[in-house]
C-alpha atoms as a PDB file:
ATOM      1  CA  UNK A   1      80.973 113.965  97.721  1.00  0.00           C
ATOM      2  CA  UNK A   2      81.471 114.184  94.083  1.00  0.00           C
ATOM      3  CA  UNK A   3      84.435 111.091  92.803  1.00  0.00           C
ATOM      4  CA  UNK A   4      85.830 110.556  89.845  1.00  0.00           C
ATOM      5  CA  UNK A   5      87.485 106.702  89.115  1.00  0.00           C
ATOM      6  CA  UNK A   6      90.331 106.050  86.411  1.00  0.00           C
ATOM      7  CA  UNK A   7      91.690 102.464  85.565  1.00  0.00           C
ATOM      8  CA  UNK A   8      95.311 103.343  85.405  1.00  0.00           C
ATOM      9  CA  UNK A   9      95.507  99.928  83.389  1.00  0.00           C
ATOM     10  CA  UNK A  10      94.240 100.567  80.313  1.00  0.00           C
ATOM     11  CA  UNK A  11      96.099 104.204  79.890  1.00  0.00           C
ATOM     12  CA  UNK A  12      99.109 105.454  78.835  1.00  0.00           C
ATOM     13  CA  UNK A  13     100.725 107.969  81.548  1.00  0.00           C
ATOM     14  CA  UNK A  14     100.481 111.328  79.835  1.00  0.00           C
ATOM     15  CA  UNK A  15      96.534 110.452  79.390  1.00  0.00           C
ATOM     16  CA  UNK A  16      96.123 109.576  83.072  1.00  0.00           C
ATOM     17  CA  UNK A  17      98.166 112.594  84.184  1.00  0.00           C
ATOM     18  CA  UNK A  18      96.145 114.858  81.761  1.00  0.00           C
ATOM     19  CA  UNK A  19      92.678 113.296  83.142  1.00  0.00           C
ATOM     20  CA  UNK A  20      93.988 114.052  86.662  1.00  0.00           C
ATOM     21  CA  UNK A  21      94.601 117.338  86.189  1.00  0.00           C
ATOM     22  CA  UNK A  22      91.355 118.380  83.673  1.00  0.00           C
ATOM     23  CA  UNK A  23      89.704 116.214  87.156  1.00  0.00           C
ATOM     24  CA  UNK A  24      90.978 117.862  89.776  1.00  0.00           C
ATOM     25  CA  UNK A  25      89.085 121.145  89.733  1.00  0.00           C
ATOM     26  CA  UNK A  26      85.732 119.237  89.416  1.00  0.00           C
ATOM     27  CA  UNK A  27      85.682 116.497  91.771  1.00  0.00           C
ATOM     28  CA  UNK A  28      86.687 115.909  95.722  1.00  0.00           C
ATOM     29  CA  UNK A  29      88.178 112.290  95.220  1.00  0.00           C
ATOM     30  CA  UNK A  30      89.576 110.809  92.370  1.00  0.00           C
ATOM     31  CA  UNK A  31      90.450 107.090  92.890  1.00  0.00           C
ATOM     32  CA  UNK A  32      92.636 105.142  90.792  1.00  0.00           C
ATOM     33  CA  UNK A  33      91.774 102.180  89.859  1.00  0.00           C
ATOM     34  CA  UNK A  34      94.855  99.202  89.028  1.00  0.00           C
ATOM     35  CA  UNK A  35      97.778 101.887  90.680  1.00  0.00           C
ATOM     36  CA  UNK A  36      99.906  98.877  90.377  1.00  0.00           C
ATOM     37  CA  UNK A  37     100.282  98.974  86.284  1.00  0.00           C
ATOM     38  CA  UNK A  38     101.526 102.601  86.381  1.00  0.00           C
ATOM     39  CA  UNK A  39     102.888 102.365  89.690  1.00  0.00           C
ATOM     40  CA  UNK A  40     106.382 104.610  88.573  1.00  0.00           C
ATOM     41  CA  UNK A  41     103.686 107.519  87.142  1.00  0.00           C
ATOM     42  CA  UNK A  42     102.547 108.846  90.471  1.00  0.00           C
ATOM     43  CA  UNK A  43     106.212 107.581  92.556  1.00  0.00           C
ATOM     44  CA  UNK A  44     106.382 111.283  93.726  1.00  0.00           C
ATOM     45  CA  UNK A  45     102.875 111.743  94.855  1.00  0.00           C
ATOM     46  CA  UNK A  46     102.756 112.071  98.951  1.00  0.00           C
ATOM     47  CA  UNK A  47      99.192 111.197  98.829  1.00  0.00           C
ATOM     48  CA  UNK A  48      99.565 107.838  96.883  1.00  0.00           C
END
């Protein structure tokens, strides 16, 4: 299984939103890495 990690820490949200999306046609889990600094970026994700 192919995964992809981001530190959500160290990014501004339209850069971690952009990664997840180039991401997400390449890889079968992407794990996020410090969720808790951008927590209110992904508030309306069901998988989160």
């Amino acid at each position: 299984m192919q995964e992809f990690t981001i530190d959500a820490g160290e990014k501004d949200p339209r850069e971690v939103n952009r990664t997840l999306k180039e991401k997400a046609a390449e890889y079968q889990r992407i794990i996020i890495e410090n969720p808790n600094a951008a927590h209110y970026r992904w508030r309306g994700s069901p998988n989160l």
